[in-house]
PDB file of N, CA and C in Angstrom:
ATOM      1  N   UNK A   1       0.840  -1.177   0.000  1.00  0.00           N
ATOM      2  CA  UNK A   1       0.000   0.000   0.000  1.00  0.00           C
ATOM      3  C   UNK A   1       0.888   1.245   0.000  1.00  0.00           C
ATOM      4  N   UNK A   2       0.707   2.363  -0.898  1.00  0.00           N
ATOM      5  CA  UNK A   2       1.593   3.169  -1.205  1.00  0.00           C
ATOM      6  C   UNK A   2       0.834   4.139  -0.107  1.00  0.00           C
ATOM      7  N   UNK A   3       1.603   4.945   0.381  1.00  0.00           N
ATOM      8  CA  UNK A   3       1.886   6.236   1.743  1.00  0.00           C
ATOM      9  C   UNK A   3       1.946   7.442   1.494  1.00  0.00           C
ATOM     10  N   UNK A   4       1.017   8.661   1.595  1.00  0.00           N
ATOM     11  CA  UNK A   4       1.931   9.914   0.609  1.00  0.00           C
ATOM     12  C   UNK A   4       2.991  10.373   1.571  1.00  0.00           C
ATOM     13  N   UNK A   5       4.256  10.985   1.209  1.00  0.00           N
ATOM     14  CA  UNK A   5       4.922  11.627   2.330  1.00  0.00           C
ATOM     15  C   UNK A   5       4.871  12.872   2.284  1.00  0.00           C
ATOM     16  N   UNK A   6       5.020  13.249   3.731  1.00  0.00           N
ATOM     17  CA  UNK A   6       4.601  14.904   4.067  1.00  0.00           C
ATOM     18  C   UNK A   6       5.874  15.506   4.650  1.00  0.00           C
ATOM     19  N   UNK A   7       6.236  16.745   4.146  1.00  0.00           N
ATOM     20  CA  UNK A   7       7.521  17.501   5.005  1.00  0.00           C
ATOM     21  C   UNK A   7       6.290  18.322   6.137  1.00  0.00           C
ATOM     22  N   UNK A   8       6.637  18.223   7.370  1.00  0.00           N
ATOM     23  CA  UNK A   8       5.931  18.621   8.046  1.00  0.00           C
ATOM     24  C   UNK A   8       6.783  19.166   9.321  1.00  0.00           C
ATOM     25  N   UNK A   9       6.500  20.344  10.170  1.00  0.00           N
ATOM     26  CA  UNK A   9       6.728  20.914  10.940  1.00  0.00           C
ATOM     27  C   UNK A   9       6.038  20.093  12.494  1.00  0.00           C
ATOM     28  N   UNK A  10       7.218  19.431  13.434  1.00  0.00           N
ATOM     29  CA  UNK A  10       6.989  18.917  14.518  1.00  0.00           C
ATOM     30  C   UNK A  10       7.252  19.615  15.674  1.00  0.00           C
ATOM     31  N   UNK A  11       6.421  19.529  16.493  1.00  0.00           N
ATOM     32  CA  UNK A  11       6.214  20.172  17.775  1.00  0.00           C
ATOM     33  C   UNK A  11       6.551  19.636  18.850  1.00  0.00           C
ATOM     34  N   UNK A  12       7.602  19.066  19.542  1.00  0.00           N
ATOM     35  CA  UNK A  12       7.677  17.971  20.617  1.00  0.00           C
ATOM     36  C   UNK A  12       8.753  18.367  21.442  1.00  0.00           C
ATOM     37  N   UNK A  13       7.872  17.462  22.980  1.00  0.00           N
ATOM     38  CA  UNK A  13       9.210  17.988  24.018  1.00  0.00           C
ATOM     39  C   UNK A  13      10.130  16.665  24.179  1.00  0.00           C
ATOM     40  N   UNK A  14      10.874  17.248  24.406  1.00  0.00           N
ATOM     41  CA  UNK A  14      11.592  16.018  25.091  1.00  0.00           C
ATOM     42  C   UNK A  14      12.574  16.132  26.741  1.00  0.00           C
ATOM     43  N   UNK A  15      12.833  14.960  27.203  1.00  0.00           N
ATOM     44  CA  UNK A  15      13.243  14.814  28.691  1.00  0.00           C
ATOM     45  C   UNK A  15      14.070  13.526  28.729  1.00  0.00           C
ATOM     46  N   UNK A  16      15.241  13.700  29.629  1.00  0.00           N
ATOM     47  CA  UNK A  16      16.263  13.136  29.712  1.00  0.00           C
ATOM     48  C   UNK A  16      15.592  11.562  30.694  1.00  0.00           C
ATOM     49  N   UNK A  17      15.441  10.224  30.142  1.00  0.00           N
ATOM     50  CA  UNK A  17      15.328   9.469  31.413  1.00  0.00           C
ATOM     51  C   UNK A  17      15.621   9.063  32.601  1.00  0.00           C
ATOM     52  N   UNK A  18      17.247   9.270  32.547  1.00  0.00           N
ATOM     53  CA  UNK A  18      18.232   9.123  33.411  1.00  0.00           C
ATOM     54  C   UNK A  18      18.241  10.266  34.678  1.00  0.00           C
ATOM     55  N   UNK A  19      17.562  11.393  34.886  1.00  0.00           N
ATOM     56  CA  UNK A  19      17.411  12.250  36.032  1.00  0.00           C
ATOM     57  C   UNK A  19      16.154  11.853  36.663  1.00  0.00           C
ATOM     58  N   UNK A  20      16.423  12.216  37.847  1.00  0.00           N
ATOM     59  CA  UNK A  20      14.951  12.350  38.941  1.00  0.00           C
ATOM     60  C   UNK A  20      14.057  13.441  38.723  1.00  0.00           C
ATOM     61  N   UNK A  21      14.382  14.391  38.302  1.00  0.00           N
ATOM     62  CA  UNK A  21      13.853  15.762  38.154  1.00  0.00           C
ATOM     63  C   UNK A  21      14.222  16.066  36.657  1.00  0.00           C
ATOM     64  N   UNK A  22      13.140  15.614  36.061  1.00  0.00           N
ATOM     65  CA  UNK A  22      12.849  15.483  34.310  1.00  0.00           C
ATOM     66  C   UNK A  22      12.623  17.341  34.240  1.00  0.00           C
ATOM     67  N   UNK A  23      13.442  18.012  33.592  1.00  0.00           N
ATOM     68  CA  UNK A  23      13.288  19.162  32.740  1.00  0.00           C
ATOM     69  C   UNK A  23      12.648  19.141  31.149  1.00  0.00           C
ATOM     70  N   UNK A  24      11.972  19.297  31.226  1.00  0.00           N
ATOM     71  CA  UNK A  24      11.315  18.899  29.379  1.00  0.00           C
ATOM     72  C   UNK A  24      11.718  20.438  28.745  1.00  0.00           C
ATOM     73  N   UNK A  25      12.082  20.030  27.310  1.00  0.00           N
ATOM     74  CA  UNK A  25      12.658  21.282  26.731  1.00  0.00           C
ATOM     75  C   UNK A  25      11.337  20.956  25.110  1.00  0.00           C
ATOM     76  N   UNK A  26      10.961  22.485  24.772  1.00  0.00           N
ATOM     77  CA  UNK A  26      10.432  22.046  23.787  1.00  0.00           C
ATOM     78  C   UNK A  26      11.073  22.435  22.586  1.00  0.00           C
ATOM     79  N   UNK A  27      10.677  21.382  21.631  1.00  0.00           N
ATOM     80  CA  UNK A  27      11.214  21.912  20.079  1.00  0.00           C
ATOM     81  C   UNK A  27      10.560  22.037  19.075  1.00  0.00           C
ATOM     82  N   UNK A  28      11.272  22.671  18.075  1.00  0.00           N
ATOM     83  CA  UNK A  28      10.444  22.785  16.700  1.00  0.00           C
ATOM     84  C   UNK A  28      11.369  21.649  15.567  1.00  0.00           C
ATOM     85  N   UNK A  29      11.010  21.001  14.615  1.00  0.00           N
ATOM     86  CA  UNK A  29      11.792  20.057  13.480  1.00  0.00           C
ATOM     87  C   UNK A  29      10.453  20.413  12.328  1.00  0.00           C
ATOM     88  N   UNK A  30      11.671  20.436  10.813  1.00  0.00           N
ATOM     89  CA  UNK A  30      10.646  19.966  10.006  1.00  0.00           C
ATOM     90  C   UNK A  30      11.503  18.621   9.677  1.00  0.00           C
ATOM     91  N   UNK A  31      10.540  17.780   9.250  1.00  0.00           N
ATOM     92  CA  UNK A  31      11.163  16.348   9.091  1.00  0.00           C
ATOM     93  C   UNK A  31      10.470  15.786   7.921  1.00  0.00           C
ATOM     94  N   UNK A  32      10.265  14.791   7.301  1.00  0.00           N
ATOM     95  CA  UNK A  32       9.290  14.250   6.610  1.00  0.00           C
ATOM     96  C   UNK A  32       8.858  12.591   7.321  1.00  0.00           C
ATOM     97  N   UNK A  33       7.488  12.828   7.225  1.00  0.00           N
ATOM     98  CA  UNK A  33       6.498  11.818   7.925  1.00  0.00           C
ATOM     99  C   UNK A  33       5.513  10.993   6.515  1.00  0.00           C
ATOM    100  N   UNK A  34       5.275   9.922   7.405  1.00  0.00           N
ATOM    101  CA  UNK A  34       4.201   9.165   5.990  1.00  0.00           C
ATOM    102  C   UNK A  34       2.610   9.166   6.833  1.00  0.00           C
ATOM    103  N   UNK A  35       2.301  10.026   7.555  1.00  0.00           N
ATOM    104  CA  UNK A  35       0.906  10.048   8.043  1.00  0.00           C
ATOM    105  C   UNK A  35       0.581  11.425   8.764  1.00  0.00           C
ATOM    106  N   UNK A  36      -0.296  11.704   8.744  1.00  0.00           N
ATOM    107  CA  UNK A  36      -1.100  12.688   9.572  1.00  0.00           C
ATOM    108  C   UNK A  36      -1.494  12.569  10.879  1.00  0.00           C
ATOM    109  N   UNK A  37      -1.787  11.218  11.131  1.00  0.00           N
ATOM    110  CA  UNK A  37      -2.016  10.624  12.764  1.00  0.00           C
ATOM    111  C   UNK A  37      -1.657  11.037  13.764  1.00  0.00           C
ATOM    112  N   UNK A  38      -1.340  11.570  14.617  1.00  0.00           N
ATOM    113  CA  UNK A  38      -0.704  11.966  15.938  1.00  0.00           C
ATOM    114  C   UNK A  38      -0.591  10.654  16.505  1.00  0.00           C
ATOM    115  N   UNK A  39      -1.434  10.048  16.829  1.00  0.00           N
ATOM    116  CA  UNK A  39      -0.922   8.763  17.637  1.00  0.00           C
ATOM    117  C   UNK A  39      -0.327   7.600  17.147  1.00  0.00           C
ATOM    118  N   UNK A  40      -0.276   7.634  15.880  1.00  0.00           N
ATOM    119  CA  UNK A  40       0.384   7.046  15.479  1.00  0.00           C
ATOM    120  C   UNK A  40       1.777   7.262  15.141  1.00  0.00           C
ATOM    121  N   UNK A  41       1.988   8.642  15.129  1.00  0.00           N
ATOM    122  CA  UNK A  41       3.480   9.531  14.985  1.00  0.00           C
ATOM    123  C   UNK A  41       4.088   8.801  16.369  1.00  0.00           C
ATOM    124  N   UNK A  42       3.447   9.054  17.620  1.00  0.00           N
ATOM    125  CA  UNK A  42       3.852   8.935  18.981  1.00  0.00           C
ATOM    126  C   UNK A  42       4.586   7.628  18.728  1.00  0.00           C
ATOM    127  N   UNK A  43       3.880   6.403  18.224  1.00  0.00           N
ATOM    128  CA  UNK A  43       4.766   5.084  18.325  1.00  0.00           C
ATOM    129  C   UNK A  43       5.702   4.788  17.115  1.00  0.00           C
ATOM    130  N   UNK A  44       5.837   5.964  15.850  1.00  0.00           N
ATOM    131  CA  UNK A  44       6.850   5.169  15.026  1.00  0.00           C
ATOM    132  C   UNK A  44       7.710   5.326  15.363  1.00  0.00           C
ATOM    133  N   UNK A  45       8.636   4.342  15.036  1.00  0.00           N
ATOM    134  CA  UNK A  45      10.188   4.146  15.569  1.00  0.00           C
ATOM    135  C   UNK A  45      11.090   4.738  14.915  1.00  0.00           C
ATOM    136  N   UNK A  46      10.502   5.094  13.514  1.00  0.00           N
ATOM    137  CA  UNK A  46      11.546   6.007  12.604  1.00  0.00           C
ATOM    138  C   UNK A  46      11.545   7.418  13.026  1.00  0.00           C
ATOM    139  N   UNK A  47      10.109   7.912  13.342  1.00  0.00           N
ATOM    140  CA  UNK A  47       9.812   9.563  13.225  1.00  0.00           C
ATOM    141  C   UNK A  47      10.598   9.328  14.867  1.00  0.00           C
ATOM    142  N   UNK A  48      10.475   8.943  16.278  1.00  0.00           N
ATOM    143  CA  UNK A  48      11.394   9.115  16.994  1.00  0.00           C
ATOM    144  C   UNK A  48      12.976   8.934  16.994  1.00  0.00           C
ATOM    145  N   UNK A  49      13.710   7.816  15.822  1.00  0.00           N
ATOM    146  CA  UNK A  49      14.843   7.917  15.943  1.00  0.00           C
ATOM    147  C   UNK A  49      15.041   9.350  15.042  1.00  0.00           C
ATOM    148  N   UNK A  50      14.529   9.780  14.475  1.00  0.00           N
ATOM    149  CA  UNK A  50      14.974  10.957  13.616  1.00  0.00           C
ATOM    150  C   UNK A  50      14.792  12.616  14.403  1.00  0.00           C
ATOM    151  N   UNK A  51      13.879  12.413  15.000  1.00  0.00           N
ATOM    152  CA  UNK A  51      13.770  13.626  16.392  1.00  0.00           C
ATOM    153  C   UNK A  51      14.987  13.447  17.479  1.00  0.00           C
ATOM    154  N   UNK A  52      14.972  12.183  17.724  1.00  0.00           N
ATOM    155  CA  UNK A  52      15.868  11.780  19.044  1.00  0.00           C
ATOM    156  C   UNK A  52      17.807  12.485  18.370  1.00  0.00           C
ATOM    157  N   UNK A  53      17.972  12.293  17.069  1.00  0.00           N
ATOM    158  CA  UNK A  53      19.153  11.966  16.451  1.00  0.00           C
ATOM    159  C   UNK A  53      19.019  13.601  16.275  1.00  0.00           C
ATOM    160  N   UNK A  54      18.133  14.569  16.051  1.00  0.00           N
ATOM    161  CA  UNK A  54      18.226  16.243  15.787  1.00  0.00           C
ATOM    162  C   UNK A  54      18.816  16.588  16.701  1.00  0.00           C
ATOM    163  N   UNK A  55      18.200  16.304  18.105  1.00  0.00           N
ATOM    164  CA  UNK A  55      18.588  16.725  19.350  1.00  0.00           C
ATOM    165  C   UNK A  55      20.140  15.921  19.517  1.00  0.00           C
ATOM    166  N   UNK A  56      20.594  15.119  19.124  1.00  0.00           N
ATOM    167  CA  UNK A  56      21.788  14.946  19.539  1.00  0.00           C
ATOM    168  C   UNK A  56      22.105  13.314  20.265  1.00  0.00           C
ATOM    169  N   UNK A  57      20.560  12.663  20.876  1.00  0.00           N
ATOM    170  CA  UNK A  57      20.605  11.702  21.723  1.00  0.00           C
ATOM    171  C   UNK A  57      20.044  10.456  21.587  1.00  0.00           C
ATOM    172  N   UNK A  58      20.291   9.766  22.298  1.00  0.00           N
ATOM    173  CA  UNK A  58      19.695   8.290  21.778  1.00  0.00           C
ATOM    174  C   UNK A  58      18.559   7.938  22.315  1.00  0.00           C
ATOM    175  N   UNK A  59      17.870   7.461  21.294  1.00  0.00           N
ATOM    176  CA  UNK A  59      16.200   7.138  21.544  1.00  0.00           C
ATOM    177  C   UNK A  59      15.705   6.550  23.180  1.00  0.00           C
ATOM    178  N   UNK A  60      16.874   5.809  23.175  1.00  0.00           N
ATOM    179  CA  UNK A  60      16.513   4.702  24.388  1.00  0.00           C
ATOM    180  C   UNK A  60      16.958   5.863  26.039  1.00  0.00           C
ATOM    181  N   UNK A  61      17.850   7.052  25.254  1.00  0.00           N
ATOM    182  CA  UNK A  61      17.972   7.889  26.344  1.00  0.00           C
ATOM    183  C   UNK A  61      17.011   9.007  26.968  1.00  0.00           C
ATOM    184  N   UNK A  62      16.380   8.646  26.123  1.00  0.00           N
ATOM    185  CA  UNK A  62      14.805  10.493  26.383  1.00  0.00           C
ATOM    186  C   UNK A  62      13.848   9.432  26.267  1.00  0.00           C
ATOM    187  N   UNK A  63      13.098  10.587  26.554  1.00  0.00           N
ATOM    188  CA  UNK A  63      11.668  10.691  26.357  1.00  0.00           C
ATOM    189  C   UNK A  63      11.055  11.221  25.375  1.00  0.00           C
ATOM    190  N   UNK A  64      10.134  11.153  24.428  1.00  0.00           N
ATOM    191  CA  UNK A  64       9.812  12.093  23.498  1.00  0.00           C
ATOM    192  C   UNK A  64       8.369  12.358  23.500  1.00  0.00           C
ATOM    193  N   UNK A  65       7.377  13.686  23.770  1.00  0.00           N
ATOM    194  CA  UNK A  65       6.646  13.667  23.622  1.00  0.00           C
ATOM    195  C   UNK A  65       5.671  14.767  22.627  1.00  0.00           C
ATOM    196  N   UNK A  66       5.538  13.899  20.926  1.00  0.00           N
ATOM    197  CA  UNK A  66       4.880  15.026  20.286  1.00  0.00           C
ATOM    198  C   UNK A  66       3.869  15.658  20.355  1.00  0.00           C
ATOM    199  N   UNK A  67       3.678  16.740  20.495  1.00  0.00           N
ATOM    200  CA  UNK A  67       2.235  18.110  21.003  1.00  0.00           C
ATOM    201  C   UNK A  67       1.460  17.671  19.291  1.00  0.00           C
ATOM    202  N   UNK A  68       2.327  18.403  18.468  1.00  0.00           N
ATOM    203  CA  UNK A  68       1.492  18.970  17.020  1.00  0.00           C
ATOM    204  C   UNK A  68       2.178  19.036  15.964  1.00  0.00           C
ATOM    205  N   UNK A  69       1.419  18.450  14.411  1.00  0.00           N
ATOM    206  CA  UNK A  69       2.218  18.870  13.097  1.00  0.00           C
ATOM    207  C   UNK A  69       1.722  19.365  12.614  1.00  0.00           C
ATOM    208  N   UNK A  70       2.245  20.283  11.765  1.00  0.00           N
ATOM    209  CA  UNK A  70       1.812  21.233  10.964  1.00  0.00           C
ATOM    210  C   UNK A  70       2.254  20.919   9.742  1.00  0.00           C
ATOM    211  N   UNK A  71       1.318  20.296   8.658  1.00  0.00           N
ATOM    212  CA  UNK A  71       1.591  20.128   7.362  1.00  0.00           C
ATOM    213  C   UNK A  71       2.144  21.120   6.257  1.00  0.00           C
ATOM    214  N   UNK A  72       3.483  20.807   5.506  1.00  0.00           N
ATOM    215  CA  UNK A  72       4.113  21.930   4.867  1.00  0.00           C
ATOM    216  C   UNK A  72       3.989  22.048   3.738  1.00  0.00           C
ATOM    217  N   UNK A  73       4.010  20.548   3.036  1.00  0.00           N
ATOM    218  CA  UNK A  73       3.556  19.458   1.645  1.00  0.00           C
ATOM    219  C   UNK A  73       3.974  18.682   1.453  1.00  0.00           C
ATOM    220  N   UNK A  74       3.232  18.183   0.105  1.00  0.00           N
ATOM    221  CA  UNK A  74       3.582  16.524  -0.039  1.00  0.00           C
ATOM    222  C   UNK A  74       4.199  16.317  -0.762  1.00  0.00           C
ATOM    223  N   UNK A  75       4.831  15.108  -0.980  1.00  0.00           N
ATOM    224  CA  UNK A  75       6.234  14.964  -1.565  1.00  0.00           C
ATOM    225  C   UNK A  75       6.477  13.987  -2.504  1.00  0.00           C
ATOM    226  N   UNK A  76       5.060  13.243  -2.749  1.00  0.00           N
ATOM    227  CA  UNK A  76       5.429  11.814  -3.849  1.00  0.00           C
ATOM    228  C   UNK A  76       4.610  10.845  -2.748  1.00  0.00           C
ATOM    229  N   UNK A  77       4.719   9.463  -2.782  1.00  0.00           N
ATOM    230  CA  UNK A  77       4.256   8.402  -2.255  1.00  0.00           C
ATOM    231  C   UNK A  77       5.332   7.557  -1.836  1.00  0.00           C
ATOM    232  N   UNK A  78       5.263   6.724  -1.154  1.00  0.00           N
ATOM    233  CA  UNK A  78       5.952   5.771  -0.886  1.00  0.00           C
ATOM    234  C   UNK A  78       6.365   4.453  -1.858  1.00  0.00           C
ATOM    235  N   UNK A  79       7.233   3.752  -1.427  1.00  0.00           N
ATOM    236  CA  UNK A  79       6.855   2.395  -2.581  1.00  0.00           C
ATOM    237  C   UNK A  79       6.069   1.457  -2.229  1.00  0.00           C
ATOM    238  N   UNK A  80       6.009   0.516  -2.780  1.00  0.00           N
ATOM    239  CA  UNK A  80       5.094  -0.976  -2.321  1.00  0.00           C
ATOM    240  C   UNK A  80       5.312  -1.641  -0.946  1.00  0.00           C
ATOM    241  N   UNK A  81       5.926  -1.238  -0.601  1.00  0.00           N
ATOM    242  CA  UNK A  81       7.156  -2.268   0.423  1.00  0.00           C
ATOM    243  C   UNK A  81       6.468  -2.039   1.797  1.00  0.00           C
ATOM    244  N   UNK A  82       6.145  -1.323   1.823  1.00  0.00           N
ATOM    245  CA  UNK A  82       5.075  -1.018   2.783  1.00  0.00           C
ATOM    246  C   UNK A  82       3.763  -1.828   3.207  1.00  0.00           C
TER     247      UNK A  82
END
């Protein structure tokens, strides 16, 4: 099933796991995504390693939590493989 992809503007905080006293910092990314979903953004493993890797850190080290996207445009489809 082909996917359209979107360059889209992400809204998300993130927080270090490793402290007792979590500081959340928020950010802005444009990135490109294959859905509109919010909750489904929350669990892909790609759109977090690619937020986690902007900021500098490793997935398994934060927390990530996305607020909002803001669609910028679309970019083609995906392939079959999907």
């Amino acid at each position: 099933m082909k996917r359209p992809i979107y360059l889209a503007q992400v809204y998300y905080k993130i927080a270090n796991n490793k402290t007792i006293n979590r500081k959340w910092l928020s950010r802005l990314d444009e990135i490109f995504i294959t859905t509109e979903d919010l909750a489904e953004l929350k669990t892909d493993k790609d759109v977090l390693s690619k937020l986690a890797n902007r900021c500098g850190k490793k997935v398994d080290d934060i927390d990530i939590d996305i607020n909002s996207i803001k669609i910028i445009s679309e970019h083609g489809e995906t392939n079959d493989r999907f």
